[in-house]
Protein backbone atom coordinates (compact mmCIF):
# COMPACT_ATOMS: atom_id res chain seq x y z
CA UNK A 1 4.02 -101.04 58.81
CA UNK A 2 4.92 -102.46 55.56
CA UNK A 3 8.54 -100.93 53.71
CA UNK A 4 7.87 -101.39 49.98
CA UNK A 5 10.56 -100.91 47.48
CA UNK A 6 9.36 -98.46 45.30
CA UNK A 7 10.14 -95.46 44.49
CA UNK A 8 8.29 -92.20 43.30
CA UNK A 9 9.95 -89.43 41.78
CA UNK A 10 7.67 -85.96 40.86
CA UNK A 11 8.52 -83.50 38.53
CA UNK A 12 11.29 -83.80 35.52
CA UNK A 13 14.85 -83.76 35.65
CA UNK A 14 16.97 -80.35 34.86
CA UNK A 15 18.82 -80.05 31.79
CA UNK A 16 22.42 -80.62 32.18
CA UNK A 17 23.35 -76.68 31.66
CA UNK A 18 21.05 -75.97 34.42
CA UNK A 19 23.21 -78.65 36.44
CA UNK A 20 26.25 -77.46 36.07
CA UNK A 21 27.66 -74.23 38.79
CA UNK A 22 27.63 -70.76 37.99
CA UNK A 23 31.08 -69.14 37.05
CA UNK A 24 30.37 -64.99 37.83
CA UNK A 25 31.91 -62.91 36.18
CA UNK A 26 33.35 -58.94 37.62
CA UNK A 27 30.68 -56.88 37.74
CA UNK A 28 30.70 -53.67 35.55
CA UNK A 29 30.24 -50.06 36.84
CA UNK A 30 29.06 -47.90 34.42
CA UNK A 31 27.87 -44.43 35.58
CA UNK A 32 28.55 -40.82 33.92
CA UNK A 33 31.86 -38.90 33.52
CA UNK A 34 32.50 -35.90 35.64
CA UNK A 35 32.81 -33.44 34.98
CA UNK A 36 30.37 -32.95 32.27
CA UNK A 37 31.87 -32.00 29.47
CA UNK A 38 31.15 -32.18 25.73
CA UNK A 39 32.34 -35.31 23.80
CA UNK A 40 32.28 -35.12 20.13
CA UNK A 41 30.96 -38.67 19.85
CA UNK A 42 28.71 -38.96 22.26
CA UNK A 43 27.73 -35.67 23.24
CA UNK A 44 27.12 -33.84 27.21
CA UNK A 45 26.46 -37.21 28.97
CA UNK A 46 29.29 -39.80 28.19
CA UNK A 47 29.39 -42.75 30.47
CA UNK A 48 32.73 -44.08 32.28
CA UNK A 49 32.93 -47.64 33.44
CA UNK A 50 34.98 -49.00 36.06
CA UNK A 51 38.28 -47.67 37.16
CA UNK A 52 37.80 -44.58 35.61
CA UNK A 53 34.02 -43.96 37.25
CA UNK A 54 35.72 -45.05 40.56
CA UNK A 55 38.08 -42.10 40.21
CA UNK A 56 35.54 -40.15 39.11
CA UNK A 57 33.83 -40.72 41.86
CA UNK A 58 36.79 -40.08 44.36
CA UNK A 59 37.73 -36.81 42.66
CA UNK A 60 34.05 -35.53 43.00
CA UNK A 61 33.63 -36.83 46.71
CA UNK A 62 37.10 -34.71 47.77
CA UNK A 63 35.79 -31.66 46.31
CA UNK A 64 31.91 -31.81 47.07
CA UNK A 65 31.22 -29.81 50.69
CA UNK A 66 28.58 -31.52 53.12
CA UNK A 67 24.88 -29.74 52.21
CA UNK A 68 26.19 -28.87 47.96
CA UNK A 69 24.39 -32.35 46.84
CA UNK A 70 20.78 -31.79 46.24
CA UNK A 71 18.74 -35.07 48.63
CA UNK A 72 22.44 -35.81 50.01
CA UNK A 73 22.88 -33.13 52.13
CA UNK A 74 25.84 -35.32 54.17
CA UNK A 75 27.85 -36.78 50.76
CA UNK A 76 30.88 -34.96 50.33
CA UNK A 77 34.34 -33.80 52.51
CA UNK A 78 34.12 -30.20 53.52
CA UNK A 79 37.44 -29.62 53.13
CA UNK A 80 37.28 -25.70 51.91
CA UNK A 81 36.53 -24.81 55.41
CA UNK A 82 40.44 -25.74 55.89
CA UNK A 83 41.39 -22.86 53.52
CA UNK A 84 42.41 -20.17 56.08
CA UNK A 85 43.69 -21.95 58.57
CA UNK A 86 47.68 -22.66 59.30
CA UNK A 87 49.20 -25.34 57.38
CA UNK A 88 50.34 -27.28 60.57
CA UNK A 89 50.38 -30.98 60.96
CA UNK A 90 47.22 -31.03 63.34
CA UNK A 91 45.36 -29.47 60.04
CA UNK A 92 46.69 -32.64 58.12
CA UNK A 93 45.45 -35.15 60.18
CA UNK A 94 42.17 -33.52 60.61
CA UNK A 95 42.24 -33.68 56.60
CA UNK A 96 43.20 -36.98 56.63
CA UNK A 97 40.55 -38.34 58.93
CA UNK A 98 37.79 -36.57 57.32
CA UNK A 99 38.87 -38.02 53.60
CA UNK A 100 38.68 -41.71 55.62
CA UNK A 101 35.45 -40.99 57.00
CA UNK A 102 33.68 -40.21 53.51
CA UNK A 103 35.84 -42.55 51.85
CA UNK A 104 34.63 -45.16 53.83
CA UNK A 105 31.11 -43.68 54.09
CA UNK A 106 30.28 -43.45 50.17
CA UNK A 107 32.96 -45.22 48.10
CA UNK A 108 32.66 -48.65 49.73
CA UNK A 109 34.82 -50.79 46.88
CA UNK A 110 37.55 -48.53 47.16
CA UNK A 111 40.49 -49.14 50.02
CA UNK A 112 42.53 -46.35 50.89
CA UNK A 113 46.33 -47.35 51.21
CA UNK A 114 47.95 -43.99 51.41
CA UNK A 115 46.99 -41.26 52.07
CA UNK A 116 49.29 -37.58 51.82
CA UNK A 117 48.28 -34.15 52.47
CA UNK A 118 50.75 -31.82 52.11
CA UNK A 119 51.32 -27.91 51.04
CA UNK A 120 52.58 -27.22 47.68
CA UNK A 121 55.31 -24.23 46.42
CA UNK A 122 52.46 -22.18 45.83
CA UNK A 123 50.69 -22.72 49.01
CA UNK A 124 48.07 -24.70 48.22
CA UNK A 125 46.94 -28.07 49.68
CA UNK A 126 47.43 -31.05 47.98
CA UNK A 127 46.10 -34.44 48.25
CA UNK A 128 47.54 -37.45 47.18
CA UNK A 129 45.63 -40.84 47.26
CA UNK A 130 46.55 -44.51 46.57
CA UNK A 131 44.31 -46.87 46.40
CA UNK A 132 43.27 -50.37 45.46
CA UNK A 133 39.49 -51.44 44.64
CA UNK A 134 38.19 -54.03 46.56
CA UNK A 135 37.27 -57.41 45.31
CA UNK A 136 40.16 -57.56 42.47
CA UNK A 137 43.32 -58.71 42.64
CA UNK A 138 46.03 -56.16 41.15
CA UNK A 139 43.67 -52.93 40.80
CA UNK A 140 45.26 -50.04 42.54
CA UNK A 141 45.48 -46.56 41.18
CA UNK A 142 46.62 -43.25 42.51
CA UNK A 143 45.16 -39.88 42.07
CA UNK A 144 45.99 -36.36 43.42
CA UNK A 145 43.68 -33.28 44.10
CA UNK A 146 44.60 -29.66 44.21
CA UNK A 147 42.01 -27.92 47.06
């Protein structure tokens, strides 16, 4: 068999922005602001983007109950069904565990770091969250919901 020097090349060459690597940048969230309320600029349906969607989004997945979400019949905490029941530290953890679970379930790019649940002067429950999104370096955020 006879090795022959040539060479063939097929097709063209890329451009030299084609050649050069892909810097990403950080994905924006946009989605709409809950609750709906009416903004004098943009009217009933004003979008939120980012960290403010992703609390947004937390606040509404605390207070939805499983079944309330129309074609999501799981999303949500059921956490009213805690009402009655003696403030104890059993109850806490239970409320704790079931925030995780959800958390975990439907908010995948946030990371829980605290978590409180405690009873306030006027005997209601109160939950405190802190929380970092995942993916950035120095976002974390807290947020606290009356039930």
């Amino acid at each position: 068999m006879p090795i022959s020097d040539t060479v063939t090349r097929y097709g063209t060459v890329a451009p030299d922005q084609f050649q050069k690597p892909v810097v990403g940048e950080s994905a924006k969230l946009l989605g709409l602001k809950y609750p709906v309320d009416k903004d004098p600029k943009r009217g009933y349906f004003s979008a939120n983007s980012n960290l403010d969607l992703i609390k947004s989004n937390l606040n509404s997945l605390i207070r939805t109950e499983r079944g309330e979400r129309f074609m999501r019949t799981d999303f949500g905490c059921n956490l009213r069904r805690f009402l009655m029941e003696p403030l104890d530290s059993t109850l806490f953890q239970t409320i704790r565990e079931e925030i995780v679970l959800s958390v975990r379930k439907y908010l995948k790019t946030v990371n829980i770091q605290k978590l409180q649940v405690f009873e306030t002067a006027s005997s209601q429950l109160k939950v405190n969250l802190f929380c970092s999104v995942k993916d950035t370096v120095a976002t974390t955020f807290n947020i606290g919901i009356v039930i």
